[in-house]
PDB file of N, CA and C in Angstrom:
ATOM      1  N   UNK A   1      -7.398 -14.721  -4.781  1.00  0.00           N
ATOM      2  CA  UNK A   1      -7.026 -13.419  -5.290  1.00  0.00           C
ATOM      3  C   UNK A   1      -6.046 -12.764  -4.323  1.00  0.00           C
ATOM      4  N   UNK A   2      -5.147 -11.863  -4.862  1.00  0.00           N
ATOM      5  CA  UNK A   2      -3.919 -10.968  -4.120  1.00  0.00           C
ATOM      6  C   UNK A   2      -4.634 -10.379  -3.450  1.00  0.00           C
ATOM      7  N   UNK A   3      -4.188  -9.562  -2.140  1.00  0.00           N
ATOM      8  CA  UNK A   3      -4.833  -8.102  -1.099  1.00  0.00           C
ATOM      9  C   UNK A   3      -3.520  -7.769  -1.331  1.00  0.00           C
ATOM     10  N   UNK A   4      -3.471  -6.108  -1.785  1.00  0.00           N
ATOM     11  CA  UNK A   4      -2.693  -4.859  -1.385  1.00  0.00           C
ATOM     12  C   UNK A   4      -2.765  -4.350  -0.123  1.00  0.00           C
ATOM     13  N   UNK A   5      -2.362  -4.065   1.322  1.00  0.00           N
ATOM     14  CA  UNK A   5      -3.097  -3.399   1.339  1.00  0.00           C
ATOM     15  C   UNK A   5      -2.490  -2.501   1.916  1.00  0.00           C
ATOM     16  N   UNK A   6      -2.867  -1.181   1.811  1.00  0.00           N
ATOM     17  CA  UNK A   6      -2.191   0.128   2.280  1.00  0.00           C
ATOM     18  C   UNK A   6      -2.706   0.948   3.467  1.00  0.00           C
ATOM     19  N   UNK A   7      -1.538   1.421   4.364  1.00  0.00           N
ATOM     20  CA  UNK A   7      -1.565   1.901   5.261  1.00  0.00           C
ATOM     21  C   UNK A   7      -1.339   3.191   5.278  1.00  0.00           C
ATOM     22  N   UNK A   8      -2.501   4.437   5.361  1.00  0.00           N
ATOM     23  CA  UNK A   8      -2.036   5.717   5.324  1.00  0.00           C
ATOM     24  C   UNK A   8      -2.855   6.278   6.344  1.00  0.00           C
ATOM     25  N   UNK A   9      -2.767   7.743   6.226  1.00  0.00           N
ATOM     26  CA  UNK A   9      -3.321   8.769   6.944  1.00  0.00           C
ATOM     27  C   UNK A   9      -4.367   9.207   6.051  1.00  0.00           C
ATOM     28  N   UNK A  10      -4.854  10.144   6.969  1.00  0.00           N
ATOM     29  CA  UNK A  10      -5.954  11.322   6.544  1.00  0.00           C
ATOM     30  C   UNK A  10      -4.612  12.806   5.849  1.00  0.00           C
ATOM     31  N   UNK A  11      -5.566  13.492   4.737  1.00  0.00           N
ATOM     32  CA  UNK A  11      -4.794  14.301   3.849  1.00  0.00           C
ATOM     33  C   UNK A  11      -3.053  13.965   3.823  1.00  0.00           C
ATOM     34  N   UNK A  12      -2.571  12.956   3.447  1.00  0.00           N
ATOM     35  CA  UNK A  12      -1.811  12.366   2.934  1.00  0.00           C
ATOM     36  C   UNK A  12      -1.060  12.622   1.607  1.00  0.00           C
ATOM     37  N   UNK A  13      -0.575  13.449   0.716  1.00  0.00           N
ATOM     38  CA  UNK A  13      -0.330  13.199  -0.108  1.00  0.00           C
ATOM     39  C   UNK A  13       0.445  12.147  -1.235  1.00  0.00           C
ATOM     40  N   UNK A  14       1.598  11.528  -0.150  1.00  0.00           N
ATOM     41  CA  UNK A  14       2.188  10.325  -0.759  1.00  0.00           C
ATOM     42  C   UNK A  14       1.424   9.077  -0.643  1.00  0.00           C
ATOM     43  N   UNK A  15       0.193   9.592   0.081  1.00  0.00           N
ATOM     44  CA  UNK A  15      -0.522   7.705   0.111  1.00  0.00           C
ATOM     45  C   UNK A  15      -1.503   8.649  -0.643  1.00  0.00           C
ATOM     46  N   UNK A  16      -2.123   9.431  -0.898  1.00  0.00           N
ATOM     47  CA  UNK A  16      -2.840   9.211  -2.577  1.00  0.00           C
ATOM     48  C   UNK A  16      -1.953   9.239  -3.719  1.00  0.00           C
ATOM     49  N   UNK A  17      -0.814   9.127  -4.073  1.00  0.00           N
ATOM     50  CA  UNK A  17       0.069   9.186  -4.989  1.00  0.00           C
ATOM     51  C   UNK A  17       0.154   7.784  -4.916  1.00  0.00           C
ATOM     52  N   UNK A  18       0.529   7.322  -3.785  1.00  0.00           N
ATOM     53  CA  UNK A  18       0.556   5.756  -3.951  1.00  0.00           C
ATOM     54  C   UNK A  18      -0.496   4.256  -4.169  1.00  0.00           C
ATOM     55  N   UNK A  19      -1.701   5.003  -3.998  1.00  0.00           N
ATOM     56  CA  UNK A  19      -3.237   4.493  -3.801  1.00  0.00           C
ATOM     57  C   UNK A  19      -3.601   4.515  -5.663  1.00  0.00           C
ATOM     58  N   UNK A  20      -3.142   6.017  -6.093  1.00  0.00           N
ATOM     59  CA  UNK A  20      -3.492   6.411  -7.328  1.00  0.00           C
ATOM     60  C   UNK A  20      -2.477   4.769  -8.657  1.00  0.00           C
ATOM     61  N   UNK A  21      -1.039   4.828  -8.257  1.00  0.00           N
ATOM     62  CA  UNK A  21      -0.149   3.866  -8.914  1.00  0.00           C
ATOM     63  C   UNK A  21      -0.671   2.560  -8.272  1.00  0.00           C
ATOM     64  N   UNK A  22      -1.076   2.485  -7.261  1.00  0.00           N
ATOM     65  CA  UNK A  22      -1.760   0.802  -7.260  1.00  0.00           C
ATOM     66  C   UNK A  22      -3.131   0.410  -7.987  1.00  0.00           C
ATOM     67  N   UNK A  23      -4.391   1.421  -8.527  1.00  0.00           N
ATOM     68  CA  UNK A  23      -4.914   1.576  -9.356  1.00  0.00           C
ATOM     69  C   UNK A  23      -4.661   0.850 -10.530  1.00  0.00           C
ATOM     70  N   UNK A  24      -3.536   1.947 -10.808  1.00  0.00           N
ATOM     71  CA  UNK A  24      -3.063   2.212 -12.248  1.00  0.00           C
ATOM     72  C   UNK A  24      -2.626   0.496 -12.394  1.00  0.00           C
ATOM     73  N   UNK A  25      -1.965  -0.156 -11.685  1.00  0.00           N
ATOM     74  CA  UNK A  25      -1.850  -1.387 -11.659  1.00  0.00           C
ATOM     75  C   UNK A  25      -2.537  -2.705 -11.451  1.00  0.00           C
ATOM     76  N   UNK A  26      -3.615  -2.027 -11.130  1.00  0.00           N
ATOM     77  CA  UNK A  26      -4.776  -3.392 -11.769  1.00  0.00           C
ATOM     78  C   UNK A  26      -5.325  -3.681 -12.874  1.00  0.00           C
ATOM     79  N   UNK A  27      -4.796  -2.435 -13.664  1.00  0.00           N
ATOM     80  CA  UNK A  27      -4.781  -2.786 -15.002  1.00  0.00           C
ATOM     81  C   UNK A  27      -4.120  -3.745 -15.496  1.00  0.00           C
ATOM     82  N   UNK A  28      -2.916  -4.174 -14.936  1.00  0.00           N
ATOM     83  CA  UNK A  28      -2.264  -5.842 -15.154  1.00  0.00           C
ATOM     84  C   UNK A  28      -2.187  -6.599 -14.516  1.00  0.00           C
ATOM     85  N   UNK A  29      -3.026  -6.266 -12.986  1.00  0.00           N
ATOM     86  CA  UNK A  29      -2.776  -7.737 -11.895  1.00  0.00           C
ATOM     87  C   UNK A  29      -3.416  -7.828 -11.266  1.00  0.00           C
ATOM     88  N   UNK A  30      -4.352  -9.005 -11.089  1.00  0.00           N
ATOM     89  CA  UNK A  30      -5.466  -9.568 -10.262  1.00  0.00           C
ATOM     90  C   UNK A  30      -5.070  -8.821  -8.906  1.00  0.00           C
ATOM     91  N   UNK A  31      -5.768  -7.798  -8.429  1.00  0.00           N
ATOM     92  CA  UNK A  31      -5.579  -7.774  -6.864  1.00  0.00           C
ATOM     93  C   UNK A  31      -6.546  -6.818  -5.932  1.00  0.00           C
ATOM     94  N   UNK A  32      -6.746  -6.756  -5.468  1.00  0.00           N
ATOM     95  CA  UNK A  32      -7.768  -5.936  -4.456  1.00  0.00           C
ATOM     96  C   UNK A  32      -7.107  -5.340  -3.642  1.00  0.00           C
ATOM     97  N   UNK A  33      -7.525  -4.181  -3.325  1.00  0.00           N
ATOM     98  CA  UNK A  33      -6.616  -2.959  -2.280  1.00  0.00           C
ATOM     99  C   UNK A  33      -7.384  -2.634  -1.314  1.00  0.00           C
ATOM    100  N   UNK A  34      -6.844  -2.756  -0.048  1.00  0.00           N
ATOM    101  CA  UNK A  34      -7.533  -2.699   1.134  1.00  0.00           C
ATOM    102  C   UNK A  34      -7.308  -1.354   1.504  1.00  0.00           C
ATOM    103  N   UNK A  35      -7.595  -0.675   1.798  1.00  0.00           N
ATOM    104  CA  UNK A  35      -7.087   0.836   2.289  1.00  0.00           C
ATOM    105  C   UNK A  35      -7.293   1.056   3.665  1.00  0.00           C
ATOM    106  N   UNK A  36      -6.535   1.404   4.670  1.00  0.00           N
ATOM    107  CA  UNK A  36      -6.935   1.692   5.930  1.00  0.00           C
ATOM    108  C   UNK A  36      -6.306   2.912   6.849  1.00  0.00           C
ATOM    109  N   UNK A  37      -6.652   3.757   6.909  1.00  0.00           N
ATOM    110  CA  UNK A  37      -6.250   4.851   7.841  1.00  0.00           C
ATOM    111  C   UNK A  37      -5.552   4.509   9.241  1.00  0.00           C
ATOM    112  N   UNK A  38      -4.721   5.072   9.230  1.00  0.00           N
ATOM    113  CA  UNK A  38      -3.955   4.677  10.776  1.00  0.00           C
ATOM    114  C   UNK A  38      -4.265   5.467  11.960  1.00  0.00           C
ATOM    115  N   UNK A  39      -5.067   6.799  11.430  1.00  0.00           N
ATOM    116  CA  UNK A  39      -5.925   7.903  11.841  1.00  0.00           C
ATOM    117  C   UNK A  39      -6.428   7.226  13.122  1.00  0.00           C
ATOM    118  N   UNK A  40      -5.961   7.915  14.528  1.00  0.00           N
ATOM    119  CA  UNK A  40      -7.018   7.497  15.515  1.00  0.00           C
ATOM    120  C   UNK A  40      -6.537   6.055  16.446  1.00  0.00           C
ATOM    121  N   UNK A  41      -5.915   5.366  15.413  1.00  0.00           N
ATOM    122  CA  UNK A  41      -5.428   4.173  16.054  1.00  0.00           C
ATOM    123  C   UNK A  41      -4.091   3.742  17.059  1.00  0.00           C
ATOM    124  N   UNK A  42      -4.308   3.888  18.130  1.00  0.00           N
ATOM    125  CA  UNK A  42      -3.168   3.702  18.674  1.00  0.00           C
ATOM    126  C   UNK A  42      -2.049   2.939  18.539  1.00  0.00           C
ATOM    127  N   UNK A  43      -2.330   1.502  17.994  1.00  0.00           N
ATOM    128  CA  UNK A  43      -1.659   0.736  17.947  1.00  0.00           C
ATOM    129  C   UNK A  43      -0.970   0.774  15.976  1.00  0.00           C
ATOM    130  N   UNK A  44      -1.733   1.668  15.290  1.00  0.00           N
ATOM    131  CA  UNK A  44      -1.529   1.509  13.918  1.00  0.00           C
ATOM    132  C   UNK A  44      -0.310   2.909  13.866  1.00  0.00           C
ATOM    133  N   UNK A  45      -0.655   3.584  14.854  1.00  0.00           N
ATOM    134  CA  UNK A  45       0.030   4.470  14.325  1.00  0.00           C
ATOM    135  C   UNK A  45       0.840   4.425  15.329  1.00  0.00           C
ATOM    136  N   UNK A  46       1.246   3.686  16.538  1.00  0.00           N
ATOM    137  CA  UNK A  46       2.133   3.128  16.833  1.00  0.00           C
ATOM    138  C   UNK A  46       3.673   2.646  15.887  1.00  0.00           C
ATOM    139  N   UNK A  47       2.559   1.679  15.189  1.00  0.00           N
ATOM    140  CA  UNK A  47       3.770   0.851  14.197  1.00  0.00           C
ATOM    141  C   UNK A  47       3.558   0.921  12.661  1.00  0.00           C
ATOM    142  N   UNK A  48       3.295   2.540  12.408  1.00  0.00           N
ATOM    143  CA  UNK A  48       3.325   2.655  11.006  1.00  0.00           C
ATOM    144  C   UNK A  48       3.633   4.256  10.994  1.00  0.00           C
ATOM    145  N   UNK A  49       3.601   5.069  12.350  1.00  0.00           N
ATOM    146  CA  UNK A  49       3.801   6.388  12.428  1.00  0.00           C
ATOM    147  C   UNK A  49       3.780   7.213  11.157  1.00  0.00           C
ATOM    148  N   UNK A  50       5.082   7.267  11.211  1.00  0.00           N
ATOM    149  CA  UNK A  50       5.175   8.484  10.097  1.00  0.00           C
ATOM    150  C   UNK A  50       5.453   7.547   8.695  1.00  0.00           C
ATOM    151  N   UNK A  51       5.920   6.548   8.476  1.00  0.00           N
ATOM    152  CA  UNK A  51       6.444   6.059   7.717  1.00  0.00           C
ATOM    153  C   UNK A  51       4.608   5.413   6.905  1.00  0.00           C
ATOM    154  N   UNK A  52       3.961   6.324   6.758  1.00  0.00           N
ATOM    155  CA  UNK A  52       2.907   5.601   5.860  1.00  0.00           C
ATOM    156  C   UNK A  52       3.232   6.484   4.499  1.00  0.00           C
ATOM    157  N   UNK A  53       2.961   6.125   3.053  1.00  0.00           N
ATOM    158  CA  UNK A  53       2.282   5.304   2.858  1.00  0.00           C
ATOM    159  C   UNK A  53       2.986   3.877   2.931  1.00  0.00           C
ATOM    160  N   UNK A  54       2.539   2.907   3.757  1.00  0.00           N
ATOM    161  CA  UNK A  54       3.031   1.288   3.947  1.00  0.00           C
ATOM    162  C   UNK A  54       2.115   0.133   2.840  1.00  0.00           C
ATOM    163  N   UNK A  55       3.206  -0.466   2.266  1.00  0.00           N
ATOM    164  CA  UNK A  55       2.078  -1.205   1.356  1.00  0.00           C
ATOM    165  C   UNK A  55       2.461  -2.791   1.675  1.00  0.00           C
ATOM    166  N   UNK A  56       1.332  -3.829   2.013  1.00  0.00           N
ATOM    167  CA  UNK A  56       1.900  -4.646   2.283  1.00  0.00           C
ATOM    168  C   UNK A  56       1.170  -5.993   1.069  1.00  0.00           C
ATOM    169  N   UNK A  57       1.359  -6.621   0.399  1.00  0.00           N
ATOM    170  CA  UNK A  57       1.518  -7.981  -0.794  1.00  0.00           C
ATOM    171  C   UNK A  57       0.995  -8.881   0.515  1.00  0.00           C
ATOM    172  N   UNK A  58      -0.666  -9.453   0.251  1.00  0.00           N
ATOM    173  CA  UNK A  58      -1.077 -10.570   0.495  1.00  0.00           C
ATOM    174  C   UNK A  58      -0.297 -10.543   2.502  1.00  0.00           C
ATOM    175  N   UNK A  59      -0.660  -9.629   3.132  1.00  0.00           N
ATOM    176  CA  UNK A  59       0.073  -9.643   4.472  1.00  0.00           C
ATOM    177  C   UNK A  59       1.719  -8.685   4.742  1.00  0.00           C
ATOM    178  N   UNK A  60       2.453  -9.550   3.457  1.00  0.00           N
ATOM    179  CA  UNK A  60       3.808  -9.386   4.015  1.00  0.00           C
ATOM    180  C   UNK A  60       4.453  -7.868   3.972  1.00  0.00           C
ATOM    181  N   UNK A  61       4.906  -7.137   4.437  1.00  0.00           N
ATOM    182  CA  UNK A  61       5.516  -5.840   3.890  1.00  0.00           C
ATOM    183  C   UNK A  61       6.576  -5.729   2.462  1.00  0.00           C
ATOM    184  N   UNK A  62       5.850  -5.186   1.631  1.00  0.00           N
ATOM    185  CA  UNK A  62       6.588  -4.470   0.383  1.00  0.00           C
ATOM    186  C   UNK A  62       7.303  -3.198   0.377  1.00  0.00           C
ATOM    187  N   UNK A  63       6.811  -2.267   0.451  1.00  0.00           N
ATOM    188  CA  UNK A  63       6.849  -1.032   0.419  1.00  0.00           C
ATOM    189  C   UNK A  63       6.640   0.363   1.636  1.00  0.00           C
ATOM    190  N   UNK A  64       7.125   1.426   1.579  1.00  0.00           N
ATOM    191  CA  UNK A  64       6.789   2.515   2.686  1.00  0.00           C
ATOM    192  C   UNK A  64       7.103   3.728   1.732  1.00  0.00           C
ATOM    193  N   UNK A  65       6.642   5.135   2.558  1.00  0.00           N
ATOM    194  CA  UNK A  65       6.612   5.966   1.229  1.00  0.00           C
ATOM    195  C   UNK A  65       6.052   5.959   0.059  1.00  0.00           C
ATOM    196  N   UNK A  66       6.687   5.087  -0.923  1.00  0.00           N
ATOM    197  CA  UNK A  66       5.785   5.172  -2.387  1.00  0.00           C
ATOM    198  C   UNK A  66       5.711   3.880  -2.927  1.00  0.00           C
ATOM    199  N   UNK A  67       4.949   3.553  -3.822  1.00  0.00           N
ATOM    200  CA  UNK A  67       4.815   2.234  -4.784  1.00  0.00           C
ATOM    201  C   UNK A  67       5.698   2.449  -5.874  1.00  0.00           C
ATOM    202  N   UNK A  68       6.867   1.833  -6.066  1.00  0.00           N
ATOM    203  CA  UNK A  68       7.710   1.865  -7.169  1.00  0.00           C
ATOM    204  C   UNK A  68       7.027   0.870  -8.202  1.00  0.00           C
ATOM    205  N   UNK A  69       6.676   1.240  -9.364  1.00  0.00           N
ATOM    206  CA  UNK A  69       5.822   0.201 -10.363  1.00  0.00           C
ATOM    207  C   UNK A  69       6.618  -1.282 -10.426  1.00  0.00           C
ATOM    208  N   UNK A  70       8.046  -1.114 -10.735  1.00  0.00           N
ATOM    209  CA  UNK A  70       8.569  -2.165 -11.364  1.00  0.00           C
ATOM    210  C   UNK A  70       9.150  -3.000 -10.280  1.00  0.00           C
ATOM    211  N   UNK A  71       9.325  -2.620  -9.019  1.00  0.00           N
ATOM    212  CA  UNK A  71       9.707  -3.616  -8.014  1.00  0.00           C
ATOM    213  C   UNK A  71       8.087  -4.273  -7.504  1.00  0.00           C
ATOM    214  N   UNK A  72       7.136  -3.497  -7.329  1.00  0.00           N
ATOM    215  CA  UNK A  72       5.708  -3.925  -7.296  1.00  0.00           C
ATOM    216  C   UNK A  72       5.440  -5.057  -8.590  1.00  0.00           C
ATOM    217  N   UNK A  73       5.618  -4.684  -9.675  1.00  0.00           N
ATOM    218  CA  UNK A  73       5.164  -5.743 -10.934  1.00  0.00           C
ATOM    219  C   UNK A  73       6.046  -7.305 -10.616  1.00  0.00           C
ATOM    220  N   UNK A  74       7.529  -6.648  -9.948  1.00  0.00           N
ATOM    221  CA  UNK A  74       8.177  -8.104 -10.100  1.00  0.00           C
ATOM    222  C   UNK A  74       7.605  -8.652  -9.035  1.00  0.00           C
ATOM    223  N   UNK A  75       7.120  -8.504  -8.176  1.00  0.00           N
ATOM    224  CA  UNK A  75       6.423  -9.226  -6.652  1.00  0.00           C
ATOM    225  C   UNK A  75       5.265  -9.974  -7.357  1.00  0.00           C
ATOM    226  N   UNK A  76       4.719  -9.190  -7.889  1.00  0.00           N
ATOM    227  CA  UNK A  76       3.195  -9.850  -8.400  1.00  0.00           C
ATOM    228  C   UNK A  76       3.785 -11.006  -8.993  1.00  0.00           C
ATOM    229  N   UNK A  77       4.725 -11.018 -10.097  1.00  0.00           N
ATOM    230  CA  UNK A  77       4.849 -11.643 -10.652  1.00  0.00           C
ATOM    231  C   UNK A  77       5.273 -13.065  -9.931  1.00  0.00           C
ATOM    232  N   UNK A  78       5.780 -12.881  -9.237  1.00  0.00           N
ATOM    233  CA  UNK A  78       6.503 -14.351  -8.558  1.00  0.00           C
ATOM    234  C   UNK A  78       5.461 -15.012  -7.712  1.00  0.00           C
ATOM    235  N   UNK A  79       4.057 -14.535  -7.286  1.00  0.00           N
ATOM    236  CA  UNK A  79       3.118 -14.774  -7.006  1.00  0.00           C
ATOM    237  C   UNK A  79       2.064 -15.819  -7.449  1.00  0.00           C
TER     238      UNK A  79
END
């Protein structure tokens, strides 16, 4: 099975906007979403600072800021 998995903060609004559209997208694609706060972590928020929400496909980096549906659907797809 796929891992999503996303890198945000605490009260976040673009990583629940983006948490909310990866949801919305398991309605068409096998995948599980890991969620993890960078909150606290030195080394996470080191290398994800400001630039969360970070979404990364099975490891690799996809996305920062937001989940665009249709560049997300074509990834799955080639999967």
């Amino acid at each position: 099975m796929n891992e999503v998995q996303i890198y945000s903060r605490s009260n976040c609004h673009l990583c629940d906007v983006a948490l909310e559209t990866l949801i919305t997208l398991q309605q068409e694609f096998d995948f599980t979403i890991d969620k993890q706060l960078i909150d606290g972590d030195p080394q996470l928020e080191d290398k994800y600072g400001e630039s969360v929400p970070v979404i990364l496909i099975n490891g690799a980096p996809h996305d920062f800021f937001r989940v665009d549906p249709e560049r997300f659907r074509n990834a799955m797809a080639k999967l």
